[in-house]
Protein backbone atom coordinates (compact mmCIF):
# COMPACT_ATOMS: atom_id res chain seq x y z
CA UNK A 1 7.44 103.36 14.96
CA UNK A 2 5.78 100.38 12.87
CA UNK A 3 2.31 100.30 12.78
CA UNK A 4 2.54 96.79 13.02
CA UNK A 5 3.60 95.08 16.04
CA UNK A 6 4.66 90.72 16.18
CA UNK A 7 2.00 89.24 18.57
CA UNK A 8 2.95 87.91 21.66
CA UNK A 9 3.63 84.13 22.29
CA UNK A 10 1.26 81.66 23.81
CA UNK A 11 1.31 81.63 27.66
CA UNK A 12 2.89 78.31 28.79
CA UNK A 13 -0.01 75.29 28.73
CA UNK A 14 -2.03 77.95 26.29
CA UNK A 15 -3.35 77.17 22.56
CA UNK A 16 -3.02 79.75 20.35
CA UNK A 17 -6.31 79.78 17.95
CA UNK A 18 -4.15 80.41 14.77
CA UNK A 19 -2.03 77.07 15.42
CA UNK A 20 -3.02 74.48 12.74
CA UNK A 21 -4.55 71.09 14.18
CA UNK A 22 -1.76 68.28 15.28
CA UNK A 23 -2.88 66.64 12.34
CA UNK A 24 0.06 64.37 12.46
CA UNK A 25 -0.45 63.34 15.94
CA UNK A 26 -4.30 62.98 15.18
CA UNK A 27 -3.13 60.56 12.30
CA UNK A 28 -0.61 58.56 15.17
CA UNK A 29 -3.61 58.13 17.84
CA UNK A 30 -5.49 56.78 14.58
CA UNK A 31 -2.82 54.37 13.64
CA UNK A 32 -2.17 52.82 16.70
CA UNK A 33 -6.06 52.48 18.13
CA UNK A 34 -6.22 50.32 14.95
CA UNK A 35 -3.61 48.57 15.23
CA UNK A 36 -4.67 47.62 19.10
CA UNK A 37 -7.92 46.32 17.93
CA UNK A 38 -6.22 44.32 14.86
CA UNK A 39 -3.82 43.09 17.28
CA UNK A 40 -6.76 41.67 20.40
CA UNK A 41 -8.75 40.58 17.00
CA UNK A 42 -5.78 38.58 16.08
CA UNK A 43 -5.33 36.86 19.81
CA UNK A 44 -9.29 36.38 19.55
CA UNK A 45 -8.81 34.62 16.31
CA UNK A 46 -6.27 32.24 17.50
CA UNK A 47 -7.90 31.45 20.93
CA UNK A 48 -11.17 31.19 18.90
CA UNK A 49 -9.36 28.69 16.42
CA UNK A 50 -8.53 26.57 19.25
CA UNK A 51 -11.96 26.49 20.68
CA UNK A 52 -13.36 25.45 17.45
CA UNK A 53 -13.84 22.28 15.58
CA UNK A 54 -12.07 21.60 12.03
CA UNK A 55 -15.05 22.20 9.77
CA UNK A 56 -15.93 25.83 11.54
CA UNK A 57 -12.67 27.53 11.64
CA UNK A 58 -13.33 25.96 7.85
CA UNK A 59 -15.85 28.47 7.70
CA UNK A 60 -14.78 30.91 10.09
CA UNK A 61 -11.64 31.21 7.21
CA UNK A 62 -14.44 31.92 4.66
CA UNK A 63 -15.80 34.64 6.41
CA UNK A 64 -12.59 36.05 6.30
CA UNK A 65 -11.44 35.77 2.94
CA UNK A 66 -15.19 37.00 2.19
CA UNK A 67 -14.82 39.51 4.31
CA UNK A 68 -11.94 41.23 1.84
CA UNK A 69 -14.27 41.68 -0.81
CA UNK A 70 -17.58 42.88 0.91
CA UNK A 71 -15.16 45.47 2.72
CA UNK A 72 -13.58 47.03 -0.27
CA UNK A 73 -16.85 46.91 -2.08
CA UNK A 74 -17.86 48.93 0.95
CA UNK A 75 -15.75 51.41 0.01
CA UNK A 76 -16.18 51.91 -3.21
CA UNK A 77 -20.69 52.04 -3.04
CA UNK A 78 -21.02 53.10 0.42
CA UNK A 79 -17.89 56.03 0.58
CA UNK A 80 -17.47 56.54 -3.19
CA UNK A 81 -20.97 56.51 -4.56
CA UNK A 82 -19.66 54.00 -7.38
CA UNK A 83 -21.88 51.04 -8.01
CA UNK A 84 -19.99 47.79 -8.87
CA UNK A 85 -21.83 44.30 -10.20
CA UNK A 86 -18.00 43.03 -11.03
CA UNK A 87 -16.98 42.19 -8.13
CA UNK A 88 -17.50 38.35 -8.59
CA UNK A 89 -14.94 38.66 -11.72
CA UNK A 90 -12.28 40.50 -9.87
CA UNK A 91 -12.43 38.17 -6.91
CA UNK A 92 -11.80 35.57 -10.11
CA UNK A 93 -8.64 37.68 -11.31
CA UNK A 94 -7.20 36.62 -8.03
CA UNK A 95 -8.06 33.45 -7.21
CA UNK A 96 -6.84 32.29 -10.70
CA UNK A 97 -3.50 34.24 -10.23
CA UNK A 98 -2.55 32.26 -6.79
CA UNK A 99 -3.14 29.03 -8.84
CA UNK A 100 -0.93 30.12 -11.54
CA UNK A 101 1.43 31.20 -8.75
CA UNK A 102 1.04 28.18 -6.78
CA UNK A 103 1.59 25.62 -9.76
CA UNK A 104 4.42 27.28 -11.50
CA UNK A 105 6.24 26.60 -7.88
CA UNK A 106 4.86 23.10 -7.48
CA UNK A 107 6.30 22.40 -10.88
CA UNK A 108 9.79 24.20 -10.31
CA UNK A 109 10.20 22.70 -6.68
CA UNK A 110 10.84 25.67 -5.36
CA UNK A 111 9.23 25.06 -1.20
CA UNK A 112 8.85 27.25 1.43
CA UNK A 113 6.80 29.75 3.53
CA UNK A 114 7.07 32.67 1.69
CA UNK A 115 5.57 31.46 -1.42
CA UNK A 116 1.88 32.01 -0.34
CA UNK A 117 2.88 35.51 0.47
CA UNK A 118 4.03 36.13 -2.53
CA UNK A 119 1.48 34.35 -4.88
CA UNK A 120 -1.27 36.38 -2.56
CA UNK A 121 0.84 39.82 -2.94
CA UNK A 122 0.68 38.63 -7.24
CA UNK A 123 -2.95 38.00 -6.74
CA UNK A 124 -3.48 41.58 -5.70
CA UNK A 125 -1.11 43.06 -8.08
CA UNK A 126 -3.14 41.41 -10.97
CA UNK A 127 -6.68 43.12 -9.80
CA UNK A 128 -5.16 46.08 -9.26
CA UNK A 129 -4.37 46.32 -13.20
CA UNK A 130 -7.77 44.67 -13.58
CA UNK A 131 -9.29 47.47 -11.69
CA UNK A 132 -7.59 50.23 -12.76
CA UNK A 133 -8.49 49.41 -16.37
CA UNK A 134 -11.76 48.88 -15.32
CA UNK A 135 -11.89 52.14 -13.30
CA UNK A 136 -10.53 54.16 -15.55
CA UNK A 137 -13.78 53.75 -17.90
CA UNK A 138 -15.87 53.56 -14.95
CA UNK A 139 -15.01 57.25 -14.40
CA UNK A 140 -16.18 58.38 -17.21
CA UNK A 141 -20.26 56.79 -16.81
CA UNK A 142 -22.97 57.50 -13.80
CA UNK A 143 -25.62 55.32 -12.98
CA UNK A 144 -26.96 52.49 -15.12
CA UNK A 145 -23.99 52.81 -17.34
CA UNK A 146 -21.80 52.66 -14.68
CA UNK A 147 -23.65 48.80 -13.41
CA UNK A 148 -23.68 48.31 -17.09
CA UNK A 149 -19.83 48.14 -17.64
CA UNK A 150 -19.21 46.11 -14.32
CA UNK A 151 -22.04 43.45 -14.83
CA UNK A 152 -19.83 43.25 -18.50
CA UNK A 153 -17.23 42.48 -16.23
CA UNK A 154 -18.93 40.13 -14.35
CA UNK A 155 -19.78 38.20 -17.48
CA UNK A 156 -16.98 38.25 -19.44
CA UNK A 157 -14.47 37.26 -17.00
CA UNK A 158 -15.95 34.21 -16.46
CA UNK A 159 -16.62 33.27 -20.22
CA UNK A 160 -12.76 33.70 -20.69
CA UNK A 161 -11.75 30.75 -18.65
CA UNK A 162 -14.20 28.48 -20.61
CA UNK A 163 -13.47 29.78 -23.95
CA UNK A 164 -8.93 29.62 -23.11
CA UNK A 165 -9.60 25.95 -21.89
CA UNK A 166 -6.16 25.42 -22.76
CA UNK A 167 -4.97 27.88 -20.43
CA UNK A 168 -7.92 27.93 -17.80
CA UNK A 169 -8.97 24.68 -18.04
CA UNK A 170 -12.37 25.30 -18.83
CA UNK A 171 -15.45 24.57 -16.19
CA UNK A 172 -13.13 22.37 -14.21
CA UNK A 173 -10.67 24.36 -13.63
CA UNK A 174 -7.06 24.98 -11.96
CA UNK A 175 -5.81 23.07 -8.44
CA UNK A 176 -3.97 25.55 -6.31
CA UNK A 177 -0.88 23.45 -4.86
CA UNK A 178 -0.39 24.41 -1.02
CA UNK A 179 1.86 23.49 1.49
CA UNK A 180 0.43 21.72 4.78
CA UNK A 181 1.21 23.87 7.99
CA UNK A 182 5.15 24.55 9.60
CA UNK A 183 6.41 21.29 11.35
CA UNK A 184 7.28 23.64 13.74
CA UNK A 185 3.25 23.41 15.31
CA UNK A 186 3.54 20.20 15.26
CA UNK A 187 3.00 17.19 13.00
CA UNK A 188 -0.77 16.76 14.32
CA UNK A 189 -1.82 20.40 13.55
CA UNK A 190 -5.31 20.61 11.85
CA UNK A 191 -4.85 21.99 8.55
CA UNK A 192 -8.24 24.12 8.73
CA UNK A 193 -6.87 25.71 11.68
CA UNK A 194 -3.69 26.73 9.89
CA UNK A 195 -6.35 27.99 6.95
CA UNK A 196 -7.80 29.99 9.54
CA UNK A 197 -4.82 31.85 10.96
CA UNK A 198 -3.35 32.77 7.15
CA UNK A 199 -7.04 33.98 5.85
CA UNK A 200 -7.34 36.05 9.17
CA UNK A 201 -3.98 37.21 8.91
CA UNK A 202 -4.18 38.71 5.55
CA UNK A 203 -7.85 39.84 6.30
CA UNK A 204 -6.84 41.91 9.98
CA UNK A 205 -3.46 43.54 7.77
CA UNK A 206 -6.64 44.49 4.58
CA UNK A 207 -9.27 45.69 7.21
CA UNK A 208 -6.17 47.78 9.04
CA UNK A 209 -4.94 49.38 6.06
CA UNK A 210 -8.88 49.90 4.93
CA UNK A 211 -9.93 51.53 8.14
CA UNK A 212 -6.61 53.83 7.94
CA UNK A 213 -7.38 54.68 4.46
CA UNK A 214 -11.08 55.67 5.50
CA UNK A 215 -9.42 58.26 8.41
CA UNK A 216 -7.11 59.58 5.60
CA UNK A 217 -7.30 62.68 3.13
CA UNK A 218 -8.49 60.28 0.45
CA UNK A 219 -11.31 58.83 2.61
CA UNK A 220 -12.75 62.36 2.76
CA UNK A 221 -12.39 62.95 -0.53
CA UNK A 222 -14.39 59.41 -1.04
CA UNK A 223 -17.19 60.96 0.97
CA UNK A 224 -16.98 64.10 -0.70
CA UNK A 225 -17.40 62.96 -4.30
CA UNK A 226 -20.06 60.66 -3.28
CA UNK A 227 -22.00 63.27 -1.85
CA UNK A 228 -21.53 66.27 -4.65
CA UNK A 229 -19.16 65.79 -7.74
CA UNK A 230 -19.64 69.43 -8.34
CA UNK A 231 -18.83 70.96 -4.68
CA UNK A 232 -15.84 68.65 -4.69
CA UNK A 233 -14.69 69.52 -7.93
CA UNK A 234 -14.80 73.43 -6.76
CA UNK A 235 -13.32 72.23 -4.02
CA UNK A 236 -9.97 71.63 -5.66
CA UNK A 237 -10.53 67.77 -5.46
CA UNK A 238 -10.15 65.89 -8.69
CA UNK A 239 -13.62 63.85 -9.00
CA UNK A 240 -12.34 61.46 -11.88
CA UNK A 241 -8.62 60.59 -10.14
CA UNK A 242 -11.04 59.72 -6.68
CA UNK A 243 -12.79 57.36 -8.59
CA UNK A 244 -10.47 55.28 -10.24
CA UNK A 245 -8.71 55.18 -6.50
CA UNK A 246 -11.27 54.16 -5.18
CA UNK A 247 -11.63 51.37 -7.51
CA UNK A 248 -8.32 50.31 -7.71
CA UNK A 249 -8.74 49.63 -4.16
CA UNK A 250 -11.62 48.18 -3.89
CA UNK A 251 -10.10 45.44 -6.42
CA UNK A 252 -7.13 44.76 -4.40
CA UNK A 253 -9.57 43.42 -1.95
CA UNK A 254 -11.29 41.70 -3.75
CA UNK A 255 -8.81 39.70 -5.44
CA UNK A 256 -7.49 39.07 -2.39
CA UNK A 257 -10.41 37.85 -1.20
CA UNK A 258 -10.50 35.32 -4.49
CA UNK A 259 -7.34 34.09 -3.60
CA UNK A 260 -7.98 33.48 -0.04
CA UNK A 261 -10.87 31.35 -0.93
CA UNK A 262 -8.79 29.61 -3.77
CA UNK A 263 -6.05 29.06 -1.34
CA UNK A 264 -8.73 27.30 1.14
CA UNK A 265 -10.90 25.22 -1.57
CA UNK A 266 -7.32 24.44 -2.98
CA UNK A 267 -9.01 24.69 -6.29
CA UNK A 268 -10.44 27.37 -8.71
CA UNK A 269 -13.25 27.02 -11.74
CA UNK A 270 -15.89 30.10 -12.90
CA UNK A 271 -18.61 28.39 -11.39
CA UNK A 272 -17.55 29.44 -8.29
CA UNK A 273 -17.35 33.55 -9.39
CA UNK A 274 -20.65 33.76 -11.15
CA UNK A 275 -22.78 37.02 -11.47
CA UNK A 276 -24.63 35.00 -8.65
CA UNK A 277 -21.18 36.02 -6.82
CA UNK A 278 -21.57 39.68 -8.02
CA UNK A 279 -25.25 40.08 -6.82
CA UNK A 280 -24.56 38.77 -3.29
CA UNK A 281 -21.47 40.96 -2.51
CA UNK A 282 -24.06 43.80 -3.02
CA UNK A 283 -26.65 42.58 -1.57
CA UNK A 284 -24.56 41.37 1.25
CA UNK A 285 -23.06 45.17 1.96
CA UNK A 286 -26.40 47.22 1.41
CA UNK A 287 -27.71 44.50 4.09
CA UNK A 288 -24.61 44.48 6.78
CA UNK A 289 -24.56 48.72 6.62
CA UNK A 290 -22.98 50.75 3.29
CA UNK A 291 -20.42 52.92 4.16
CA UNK A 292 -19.33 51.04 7.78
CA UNK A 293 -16.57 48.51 7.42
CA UNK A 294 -17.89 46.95 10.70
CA UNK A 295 -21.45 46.21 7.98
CA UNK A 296 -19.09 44.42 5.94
CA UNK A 297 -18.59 41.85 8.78
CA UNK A 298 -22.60 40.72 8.77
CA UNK A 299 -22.18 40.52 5.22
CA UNK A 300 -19.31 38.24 4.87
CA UNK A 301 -20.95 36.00 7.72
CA UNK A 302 -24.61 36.13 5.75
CA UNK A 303 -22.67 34.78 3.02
CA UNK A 304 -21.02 31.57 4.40
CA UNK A 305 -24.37 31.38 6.20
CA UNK A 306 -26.90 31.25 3.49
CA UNK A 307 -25.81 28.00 1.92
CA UNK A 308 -26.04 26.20 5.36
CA UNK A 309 -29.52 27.91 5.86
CA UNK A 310 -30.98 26.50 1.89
CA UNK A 311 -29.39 23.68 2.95
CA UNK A 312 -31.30 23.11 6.16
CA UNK A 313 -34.63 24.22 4.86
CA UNK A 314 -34.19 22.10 2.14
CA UNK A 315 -33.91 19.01 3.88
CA UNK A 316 -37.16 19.84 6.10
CA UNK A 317 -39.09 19.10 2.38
CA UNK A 318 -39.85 16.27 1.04
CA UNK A 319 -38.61 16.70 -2.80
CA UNK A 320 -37.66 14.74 -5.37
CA UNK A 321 -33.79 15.16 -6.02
CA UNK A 322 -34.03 17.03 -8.67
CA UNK A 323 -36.29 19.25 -7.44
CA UNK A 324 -34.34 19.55 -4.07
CA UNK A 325 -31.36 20.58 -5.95
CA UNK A 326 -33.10 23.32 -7.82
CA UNK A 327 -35.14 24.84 -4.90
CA UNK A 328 -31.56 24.55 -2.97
CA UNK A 329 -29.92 26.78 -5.67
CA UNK A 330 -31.79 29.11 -6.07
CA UNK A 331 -33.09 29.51 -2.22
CA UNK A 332 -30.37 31.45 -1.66
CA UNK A 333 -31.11 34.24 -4.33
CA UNK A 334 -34.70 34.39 -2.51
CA UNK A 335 -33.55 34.88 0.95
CA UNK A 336 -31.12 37.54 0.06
CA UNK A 337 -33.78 39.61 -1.62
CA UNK A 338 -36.09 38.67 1.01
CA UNK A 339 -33.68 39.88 3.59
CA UNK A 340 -32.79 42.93 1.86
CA UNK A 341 -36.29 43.72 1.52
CA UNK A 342 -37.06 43.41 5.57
CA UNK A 343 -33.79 44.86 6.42
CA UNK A 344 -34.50 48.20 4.10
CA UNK A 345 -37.68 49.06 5.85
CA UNK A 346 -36.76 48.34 9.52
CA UNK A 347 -33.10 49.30 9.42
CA UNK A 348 -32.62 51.24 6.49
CA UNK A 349 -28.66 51.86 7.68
CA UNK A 350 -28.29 48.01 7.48
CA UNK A 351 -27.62 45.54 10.31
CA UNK A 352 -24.69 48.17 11.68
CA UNK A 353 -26.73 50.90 11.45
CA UNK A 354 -29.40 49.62 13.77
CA UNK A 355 -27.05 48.06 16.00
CA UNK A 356 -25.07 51.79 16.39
CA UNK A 357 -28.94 53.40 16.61
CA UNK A 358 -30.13 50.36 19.36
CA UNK A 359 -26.35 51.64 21.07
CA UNK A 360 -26.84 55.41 21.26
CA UNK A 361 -30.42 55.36 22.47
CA UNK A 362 -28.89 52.40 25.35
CA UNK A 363 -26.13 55.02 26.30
CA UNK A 364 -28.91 57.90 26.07
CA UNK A 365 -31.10 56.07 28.57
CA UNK A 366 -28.16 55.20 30.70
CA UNK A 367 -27.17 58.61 30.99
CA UNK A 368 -30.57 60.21 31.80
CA UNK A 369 -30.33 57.46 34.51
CA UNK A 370 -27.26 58.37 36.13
CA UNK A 371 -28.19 62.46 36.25
């Protein structure tokens, strides 16, 4: 007889202990809880829209294309580890893509839908080559040198479109031609509305594929080169190929994000993707919760929020113009670093991190209650 014997099946409703996970139907329940909550997001959006009046679903759109960037940038410091002061100039990659896009239809006559699609899905494509170069040297550095290349980046991005005035148009930059909503809403639909339901659109379909991305293989490999380069590396994973993935899409975001807000300002110009830009992404991420997607929400909304803020303090002073204008541009700088400041000692997880803390020790209480 064989000293060996085959082990007997699992009893009917049993688990047998050597089974690998349902890994695959793990990654299904993932997929379609996410797509539930982008789906009720989306309804909330549009009844939201409706509620609204023109100039906040104005801003409620600039939240979302803002959102794009702080949430990839989320990815990349709070998952990856990698520091980025670029942002700003990758969020300018896209923006001035969709107006090269956008004008080279105008001028053709080519109309229709679809073009916005496609000059957004060209926007992305161009950051993603802008990233990947970008990526593929920020591999190779740690630390300040790291910040070093991207604040580069930051800088020279910008200089480009003043010094190729021919091209860019220098400081006053490129219109971005877009069509007014479907005549199928009607010939009274508000415009800012319509702004609001494509920059949510494309924001819900980034933030789904994001949050998917986060549940994957390559989200735990994110996690696991950010917190030891060397255990990962034994680990089989390969540290430098991480990175630059994690770049790359991080930069798709972002210039999606550009675009959005070129598509809703209907114009583009560096002044409006300054290292100022670059600093408040960061700033705005550390401050909403690094490494939560959710933190990337407060973050995007501190940052359509601030300018309203300067500009309400500073009309409480009594200031000459000029100085008025100063103290209103660089108020915003101050109460960022302010804020960062406060929000680093009392919540040191960020505004999402104290709101999940404030939310387990709620449920905590609840349940002692109950038993």
């Amino acid at each position: 007889m064989s000293a060996t014997r085959e082990a007997a099946p699992p009893a009917d409703g049993a688990v047998d202990p050597a089974a690998p996970p349902d890994l695959p139907r793990r990654r299904g329940n993932t997929l379609l809880r996410h797509l539930a909550v982008v789906a009720v997001a989306g309804l909330v959006l549009v009844g939201v829209s409706y509620a609204l009046e023109p100039f906040r679903n104005f801003q409620l759109a600039t939240v979302a294309a803002y959102l794009c960037a702080t949430a990839g940038l989320t990815v990349l410091t709070g998952l990856n580890g990698q520091l980025s002061l670029g942002h700003g100039a990758l969020m300018a990659t896209g923006a001035y893509t969709v107006a090269f896009c956008q004008t080279a239809f105008s001028d053709r006559g080519v109309t229709g839908l679809w073009l916005l699609p496609v000059s957004l899905v060209a926007a992305v494509a161009a950051t993603v080559a802008v990233g990947a170069v970008v990526g593929v040297a920020a591999a190779r550095l740690r630390g300040p040198y790291l910040a070093g290349v991207t604040l580069a980046v930051a800088v020279v991005v910008p200089a480009l479109t003043v010094t190729f005035d021919g091209v860019f148009n220098g400081e006053q930059g490129l219109s971005v031609p877009v069509e007014p909503p479907p005549l199928a809403l009607g010939p009274y639909f508000p415009y800012e509305r319509w702004q609001l339901w494509v920059a949510g659109a494309a924001t819900l379909l980034a933030l789904l594929l994001l949050a998917n991305l986060v549940r994957s293989r390559y989200g735990r490999m994110f996690r696991a080169v950010r917190d030891d380069e060397v255990a990962a590396r034994l680990a089989g994973i390969h540290v430098a190929r991480t990175q630059v993935i994690a770049f790359v899409v991080s930069a798709a975001t972002a210039g999606l994000g550009g675009a959005l807000l070129a598509v809703l300002a209907q114009s583009v110009s560096p002044g409006a993707f300054s290292l100022t830009l670059s600093l408040f992404l960061l700033m705005a991420v550390v401050i909403g919760g690094l490494g939560r997607l959710a933190g990337a929400v407060w973050g995007a909304v501190l940052l359509v929020a601030l300018p309203d803020l300067s500009h309400a303090l500073t009309e409480q002073l009594t200031l000459s113009p000029a100085a008025a204008q100063r103290l209103e541009g660089n108020l915003p700088l101050a109460i960022f670093g302010i804020t960062l400041i406060v929000v680093m000692l009392v919540a040191p997880g960020g505004v999402q991190g104290l709101l999940a803390r404030l939310g387990r020790a709620v449920s905590a209480r609840w349940r002692a209650r109950r038993s």
